[in-house]
N, C-alpha and C. Protein backbone atom coordinates (compact mmCIF):
# COMPACT_ATOMS: atom_id res chain seq x y z
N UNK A 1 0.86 -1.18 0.00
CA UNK A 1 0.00 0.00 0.00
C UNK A 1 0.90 1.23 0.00
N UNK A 2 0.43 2.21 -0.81
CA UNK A 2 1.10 3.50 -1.03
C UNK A 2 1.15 4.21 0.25
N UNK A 3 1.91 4.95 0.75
CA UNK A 3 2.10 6.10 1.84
C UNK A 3 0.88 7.16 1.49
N UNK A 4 0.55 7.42 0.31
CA UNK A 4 -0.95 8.17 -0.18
C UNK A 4 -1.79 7.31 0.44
N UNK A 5 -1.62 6.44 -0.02
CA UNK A 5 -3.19 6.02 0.91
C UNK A 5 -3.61 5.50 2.00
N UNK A 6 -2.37 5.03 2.83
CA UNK A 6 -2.15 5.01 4.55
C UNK A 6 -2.70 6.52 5.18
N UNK A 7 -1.99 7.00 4.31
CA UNK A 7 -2.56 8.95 4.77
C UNK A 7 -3.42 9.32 4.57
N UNK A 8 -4.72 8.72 3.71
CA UNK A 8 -5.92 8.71 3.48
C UNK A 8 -7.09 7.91 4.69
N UNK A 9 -6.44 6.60 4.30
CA UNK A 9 -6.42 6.02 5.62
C UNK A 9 -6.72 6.41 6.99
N UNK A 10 -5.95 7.46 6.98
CA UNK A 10 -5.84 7.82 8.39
C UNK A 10 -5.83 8.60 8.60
N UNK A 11 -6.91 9.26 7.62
CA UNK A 11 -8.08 10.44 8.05
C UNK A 11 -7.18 11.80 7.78
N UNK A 12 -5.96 11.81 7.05
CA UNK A 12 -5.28 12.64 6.23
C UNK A 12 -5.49 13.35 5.04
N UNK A 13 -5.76 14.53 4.40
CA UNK A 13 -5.93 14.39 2.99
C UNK A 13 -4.82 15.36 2.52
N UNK A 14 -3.80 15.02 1.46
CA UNK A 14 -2.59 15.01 1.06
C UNK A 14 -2.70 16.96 0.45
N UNK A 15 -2.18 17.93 0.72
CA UNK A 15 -2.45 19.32 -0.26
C UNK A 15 -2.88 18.96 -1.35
N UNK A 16 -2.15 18.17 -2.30
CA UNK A 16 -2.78 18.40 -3.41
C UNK A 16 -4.28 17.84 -3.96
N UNK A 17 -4.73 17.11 -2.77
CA UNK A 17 -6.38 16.48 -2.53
C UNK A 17 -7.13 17.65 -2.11
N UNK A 18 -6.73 18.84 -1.65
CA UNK A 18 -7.66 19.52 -0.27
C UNK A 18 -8.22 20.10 -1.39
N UNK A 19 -9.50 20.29 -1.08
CA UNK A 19 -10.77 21.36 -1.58
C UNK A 19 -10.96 22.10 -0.90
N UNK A 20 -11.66 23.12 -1.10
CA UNK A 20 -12.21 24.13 0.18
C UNK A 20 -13.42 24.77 -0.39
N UNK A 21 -14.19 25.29 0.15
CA UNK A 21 -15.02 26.10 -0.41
C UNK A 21 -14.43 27.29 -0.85
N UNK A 22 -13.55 28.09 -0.32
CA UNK A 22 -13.10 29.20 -1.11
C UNK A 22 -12.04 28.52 -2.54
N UNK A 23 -11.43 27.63 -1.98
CA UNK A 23 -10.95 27.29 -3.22
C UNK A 23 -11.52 26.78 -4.80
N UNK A 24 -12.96 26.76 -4.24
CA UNK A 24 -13.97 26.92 -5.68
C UNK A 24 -14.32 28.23 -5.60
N UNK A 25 -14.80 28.92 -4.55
CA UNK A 25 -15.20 30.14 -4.55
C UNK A 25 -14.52 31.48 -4.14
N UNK A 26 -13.92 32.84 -4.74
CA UNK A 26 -13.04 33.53 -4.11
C UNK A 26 -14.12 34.60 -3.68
N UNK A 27 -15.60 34.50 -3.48
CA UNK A 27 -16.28 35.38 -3.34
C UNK A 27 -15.61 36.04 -1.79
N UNK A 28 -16.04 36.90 -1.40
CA UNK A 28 -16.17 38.10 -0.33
C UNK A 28 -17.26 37.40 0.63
N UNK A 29 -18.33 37.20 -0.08
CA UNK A 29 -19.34 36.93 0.28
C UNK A 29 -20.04 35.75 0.34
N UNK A 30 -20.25 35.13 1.78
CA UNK A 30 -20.89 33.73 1.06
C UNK A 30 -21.66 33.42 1.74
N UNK A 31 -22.64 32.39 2.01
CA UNK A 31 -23.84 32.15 2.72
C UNK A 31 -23.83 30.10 2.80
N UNK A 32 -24.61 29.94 3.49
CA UNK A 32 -25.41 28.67 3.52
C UNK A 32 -26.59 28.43 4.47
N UNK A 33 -27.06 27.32 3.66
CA UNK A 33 -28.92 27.36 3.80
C UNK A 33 -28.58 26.29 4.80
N UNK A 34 -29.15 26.05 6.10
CA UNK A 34 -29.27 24.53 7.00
C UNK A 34 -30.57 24.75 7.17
N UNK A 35 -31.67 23.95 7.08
CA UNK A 35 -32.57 23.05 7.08
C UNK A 35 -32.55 22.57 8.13
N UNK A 36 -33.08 23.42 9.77
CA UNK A 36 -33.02 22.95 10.70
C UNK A 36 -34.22 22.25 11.45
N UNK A 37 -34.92 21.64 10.48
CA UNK A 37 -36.21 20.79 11.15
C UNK A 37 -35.71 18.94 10.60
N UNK A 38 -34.82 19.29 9.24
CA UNK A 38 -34.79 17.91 9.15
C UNK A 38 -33.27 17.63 9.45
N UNK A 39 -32.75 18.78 9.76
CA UNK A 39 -31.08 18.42 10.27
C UNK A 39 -29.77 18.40 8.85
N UNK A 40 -30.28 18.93 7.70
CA UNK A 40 -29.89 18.67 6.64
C UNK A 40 -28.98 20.16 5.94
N UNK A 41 -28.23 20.53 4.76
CA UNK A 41 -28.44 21.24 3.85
C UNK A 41 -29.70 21.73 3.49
N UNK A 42 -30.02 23.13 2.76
CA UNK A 42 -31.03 23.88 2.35
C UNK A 42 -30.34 23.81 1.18
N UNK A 43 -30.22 22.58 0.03
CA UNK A 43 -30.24 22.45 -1.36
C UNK A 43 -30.68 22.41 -2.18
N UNK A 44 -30.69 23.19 -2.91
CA UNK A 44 -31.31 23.77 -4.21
C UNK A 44 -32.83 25.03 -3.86
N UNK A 45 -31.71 25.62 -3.28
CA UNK A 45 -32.67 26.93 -3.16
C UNK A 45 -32.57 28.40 -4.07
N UNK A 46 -33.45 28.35 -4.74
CA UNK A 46 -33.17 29.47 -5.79
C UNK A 46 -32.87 30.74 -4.65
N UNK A 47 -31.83 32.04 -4.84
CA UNK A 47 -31.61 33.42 -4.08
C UNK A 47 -30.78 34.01 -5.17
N UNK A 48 -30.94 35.27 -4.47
CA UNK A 48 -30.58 36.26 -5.17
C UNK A 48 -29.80 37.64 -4.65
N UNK A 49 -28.88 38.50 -5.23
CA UNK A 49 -27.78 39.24 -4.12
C UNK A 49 -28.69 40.77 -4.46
N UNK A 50 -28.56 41.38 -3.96
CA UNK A 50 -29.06 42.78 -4.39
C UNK A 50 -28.29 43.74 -3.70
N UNK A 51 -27.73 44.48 -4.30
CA UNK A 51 -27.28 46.15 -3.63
C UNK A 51 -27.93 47.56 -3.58
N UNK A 52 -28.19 47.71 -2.65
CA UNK A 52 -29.40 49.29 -2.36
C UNK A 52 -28.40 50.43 -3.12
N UNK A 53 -28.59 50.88 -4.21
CA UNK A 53 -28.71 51.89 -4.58
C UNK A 53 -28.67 53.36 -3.89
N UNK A 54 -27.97 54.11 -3.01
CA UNK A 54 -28.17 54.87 -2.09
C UNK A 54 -28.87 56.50 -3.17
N UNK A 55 -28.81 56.42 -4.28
CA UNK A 55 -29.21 57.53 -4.94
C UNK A 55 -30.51 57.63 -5.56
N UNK A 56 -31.21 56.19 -6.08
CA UNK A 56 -32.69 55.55 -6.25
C UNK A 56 -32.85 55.25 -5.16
N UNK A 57 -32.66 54.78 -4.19
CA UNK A 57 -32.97 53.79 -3.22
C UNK A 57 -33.83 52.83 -3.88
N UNK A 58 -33.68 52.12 -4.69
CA UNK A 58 -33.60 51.02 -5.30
C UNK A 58 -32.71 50.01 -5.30
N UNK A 59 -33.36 48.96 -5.49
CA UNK A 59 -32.54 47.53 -5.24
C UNK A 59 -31.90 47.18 -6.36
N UNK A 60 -31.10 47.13 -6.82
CA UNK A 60 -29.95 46.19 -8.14
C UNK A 60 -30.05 45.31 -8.31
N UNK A 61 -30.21 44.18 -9.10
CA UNK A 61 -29.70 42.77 -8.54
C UNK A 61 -28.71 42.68 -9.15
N UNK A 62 -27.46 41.80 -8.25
CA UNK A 62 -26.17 41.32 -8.45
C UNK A 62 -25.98 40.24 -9.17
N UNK A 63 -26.57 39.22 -8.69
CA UNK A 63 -26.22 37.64 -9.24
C UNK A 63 -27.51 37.09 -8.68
N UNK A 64 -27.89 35.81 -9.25
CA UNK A 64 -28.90 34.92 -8.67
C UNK A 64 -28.60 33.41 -9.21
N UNK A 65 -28.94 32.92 -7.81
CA UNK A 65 -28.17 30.93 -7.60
C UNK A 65 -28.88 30.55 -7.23
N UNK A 66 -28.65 29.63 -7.20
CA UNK A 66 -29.01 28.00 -6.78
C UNK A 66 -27.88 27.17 -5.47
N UNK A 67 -28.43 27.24 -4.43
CA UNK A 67 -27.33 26.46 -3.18
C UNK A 67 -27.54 24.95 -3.81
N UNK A 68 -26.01 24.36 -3.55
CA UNK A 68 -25.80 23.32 -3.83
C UNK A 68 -26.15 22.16 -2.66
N UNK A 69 -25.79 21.10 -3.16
CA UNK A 69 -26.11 19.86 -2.13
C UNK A 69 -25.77 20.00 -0.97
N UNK A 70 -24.33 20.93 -0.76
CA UNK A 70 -23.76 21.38 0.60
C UNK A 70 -24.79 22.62 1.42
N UNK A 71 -25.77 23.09 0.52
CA UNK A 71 -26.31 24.15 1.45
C UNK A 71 -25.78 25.50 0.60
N UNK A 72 -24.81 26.01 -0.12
CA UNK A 72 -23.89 26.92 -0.18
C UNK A 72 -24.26 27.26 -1.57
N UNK A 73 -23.81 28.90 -1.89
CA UNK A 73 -23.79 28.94 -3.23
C UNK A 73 -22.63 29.75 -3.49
N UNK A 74 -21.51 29.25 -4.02
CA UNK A 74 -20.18 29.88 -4.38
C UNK A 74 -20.43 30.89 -5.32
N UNK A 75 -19.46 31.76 -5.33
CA UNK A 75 -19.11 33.00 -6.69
C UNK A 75 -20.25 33.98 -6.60
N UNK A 76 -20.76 34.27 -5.12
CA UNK A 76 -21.75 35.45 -4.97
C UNK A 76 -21.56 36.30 -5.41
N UNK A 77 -20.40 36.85 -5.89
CA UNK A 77 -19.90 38.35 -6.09
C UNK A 77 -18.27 38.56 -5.92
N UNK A 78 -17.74 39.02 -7.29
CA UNK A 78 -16.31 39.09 -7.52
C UNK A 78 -15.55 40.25 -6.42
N UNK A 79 -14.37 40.18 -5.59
CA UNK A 79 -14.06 41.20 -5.08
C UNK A 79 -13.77 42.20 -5.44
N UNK A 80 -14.08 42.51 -6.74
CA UNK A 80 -14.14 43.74 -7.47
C UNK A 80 -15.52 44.65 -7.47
N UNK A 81 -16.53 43.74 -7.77
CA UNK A 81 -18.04 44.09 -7.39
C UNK A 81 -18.23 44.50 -6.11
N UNK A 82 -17.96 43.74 -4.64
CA UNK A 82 -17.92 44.12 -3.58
C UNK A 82 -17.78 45.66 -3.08
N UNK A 83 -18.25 46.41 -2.54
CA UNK A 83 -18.36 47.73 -2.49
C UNK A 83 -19.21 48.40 -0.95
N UNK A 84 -18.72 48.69 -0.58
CA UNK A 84 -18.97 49.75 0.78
C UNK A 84 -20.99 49.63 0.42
N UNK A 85 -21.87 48.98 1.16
CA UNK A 85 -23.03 49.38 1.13
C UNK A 85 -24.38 48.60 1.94
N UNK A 86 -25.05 48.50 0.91
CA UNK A 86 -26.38 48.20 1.63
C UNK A 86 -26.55 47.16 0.65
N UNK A 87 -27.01 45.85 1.28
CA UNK A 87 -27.39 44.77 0.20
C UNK A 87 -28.10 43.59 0.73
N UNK A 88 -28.88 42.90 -0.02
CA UNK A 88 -29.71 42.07 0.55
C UNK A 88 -29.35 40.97 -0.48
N UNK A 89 -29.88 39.25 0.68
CA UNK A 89 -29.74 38.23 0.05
C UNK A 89 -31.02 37.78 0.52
N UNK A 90 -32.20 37.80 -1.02
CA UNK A 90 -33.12 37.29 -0.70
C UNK A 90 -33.39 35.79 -1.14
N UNK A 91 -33.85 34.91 -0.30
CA UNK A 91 -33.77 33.27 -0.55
C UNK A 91 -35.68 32.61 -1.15
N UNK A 92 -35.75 32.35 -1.82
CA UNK A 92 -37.00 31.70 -2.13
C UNK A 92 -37.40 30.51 -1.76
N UNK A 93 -38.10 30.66 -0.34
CA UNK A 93 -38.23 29.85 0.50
C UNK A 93 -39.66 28.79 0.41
N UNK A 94 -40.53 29.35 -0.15
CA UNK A 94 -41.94 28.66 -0.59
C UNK A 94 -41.47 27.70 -1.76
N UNK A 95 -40.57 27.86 -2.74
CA UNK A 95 -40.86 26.81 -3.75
C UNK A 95 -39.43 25.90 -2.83
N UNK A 96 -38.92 26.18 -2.25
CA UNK A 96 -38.16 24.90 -1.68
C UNK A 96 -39.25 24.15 -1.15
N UNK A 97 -39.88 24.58 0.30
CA UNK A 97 -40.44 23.91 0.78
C UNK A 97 -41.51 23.48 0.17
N UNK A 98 -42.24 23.64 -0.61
CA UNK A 98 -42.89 22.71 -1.52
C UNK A 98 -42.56 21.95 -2.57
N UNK A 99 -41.05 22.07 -3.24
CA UNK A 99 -40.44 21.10 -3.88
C UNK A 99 -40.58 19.38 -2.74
N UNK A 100 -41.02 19.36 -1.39
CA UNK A 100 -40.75 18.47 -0.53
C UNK A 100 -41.91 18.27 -0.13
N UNK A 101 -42.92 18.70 -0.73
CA UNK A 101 -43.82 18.49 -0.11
C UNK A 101 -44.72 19.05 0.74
N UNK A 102 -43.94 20.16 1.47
CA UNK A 102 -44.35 21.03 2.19
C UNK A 102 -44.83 22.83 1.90
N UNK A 103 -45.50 23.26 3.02
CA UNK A 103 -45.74 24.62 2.97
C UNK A 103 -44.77 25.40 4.12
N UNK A 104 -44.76 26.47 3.63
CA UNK A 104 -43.97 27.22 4.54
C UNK A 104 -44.69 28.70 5.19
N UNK A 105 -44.42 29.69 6.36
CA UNK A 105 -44.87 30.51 6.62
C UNK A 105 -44.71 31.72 5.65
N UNK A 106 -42.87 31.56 5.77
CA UNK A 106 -42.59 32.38 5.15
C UNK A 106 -42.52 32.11 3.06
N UNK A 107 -42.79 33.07 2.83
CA UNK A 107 -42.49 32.55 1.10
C UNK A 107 -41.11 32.97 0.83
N UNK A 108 -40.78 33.89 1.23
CA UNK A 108 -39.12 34.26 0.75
C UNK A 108 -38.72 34.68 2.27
N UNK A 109 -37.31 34.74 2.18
CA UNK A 109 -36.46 35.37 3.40
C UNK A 109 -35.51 36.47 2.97
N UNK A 110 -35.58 37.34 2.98
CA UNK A 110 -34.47 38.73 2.48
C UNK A 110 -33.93 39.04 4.24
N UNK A 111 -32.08 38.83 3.96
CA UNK A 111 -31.84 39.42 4.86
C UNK A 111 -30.94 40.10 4.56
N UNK A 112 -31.03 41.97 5.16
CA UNK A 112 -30.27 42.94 4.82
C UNK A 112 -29.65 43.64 5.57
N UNK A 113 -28.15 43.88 4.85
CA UNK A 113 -26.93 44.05 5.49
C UNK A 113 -26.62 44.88 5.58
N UNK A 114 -25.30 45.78 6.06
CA UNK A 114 -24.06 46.55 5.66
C UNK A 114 -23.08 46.16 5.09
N UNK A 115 -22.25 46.48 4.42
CA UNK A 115 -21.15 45.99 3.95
C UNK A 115 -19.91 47.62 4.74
N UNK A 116 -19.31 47.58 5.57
CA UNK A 116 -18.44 48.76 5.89
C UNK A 116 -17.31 48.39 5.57
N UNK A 117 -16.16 47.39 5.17
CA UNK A 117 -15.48 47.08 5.05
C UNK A 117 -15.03 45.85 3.84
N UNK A 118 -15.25 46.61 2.80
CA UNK A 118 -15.06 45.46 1.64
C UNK A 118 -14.10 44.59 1.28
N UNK A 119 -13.16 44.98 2.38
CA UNK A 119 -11.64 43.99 2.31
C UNK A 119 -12.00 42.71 3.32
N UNK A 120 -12.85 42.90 3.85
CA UNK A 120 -12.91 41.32 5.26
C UNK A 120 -14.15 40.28 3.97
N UNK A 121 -13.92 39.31 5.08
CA UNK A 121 -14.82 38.19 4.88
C UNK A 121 -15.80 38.37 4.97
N UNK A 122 -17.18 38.61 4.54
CA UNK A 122 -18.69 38.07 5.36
C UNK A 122 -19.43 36.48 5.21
N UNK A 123 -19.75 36.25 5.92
CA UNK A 123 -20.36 34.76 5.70
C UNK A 123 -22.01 35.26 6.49
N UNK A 124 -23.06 34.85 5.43
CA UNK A 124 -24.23 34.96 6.00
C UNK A 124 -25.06 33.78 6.42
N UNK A 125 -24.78 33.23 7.08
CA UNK A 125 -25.80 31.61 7.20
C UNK A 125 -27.20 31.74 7.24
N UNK A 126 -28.25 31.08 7.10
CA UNK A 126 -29.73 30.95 6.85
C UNK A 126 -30.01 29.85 8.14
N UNK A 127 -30.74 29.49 8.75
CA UNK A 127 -30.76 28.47 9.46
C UNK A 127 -32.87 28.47 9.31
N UNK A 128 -33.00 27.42 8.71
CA UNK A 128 -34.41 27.73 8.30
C UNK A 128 -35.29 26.29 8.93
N UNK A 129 -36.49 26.54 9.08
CA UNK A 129 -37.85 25.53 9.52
C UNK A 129 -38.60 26.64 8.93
N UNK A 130 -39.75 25.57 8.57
CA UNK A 130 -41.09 26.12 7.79
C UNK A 130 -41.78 27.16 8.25
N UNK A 131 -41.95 27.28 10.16
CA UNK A 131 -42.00 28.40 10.54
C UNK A 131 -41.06 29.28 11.36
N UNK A 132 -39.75 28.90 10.92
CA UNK A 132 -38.74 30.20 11.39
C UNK A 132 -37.52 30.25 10.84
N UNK A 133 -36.78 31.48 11.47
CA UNK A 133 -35.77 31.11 10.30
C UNK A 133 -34.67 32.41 11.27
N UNK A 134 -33.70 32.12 10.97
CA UNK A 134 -32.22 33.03 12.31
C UNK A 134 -31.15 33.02 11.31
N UNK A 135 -30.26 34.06 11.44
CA UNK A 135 -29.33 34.48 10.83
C UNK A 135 -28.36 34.87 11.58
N UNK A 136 -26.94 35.52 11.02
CA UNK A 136 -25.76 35.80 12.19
C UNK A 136 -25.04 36.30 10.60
N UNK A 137 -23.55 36.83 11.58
CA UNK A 137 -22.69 37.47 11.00
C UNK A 137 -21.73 36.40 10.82
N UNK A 138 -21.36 36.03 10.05
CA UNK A 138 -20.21 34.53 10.20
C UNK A 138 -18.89 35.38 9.83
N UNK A 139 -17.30 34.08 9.79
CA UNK A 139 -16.61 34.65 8.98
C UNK A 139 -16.03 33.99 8.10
């Protein structure tokens, strides 16, 4: 047996194996959906990025995804796009939960931010059940 795969083995994974989520994604910005009634990922949830406009006060939209099997949706927004402001990530929460079968309270979830510092990390997590749903500042 190879020294690769003793080190696999044993719960090692070699640099040139490692993945990361930033290493698919170099966004600024990133989020994930948990599905906290069935203990799971919030996969395949259509959302969308928006930046407030401070001169319309109108909403932009940035990009719009789909979270993957992990919950997550990489490449929210290039660190070039990223910019000192006001922005919302709204999640479309009714056609998930009825993709399953279910109804939900809420139909969408928009939660809106600051951005004061466009050089750091933000991580926005979702933590969702049909009737509730909590958020935080991650990093």
């Amino acid at each position: 047996m190879s020294a690769h795969r003793i080190q696999q083995l044993k719960g090692h994974i070699l640099p040139e194996n490692k993945t990361t989520a930033m290493a698919v994604s170099s966004s600024p910005l990133t989020t994930h959906v948990l599905n906290t009634a069935k203990g799971v990922p919030g996969s395949n949830m259509a959302l969308s990025l928006h930046r407030l406009d401070p001169s319309s006060e109108t909403w932009m939209i940035i990009t719009t995804g789909t979270t993957n099997a992990d919950g997550r949706c990489p490449g929210l927004i290039t660190q070039q796009m990223f910019l000192s402001g006001v922005y919302k990530l709204r999640f479309e929460t009714a056609p998930y939960w009825e993709s399953m079968g279910e109804t939900s309270f809420y139909p969408y979830v928009e939660i809106v931010f600051t951005i004061n510092n466009p050089g750091q990390k933000y991580h926005i997590p979702l933590l969702l059940s049909r009737f509730s749903y909590s958020t935080y500042r991650g990093s």
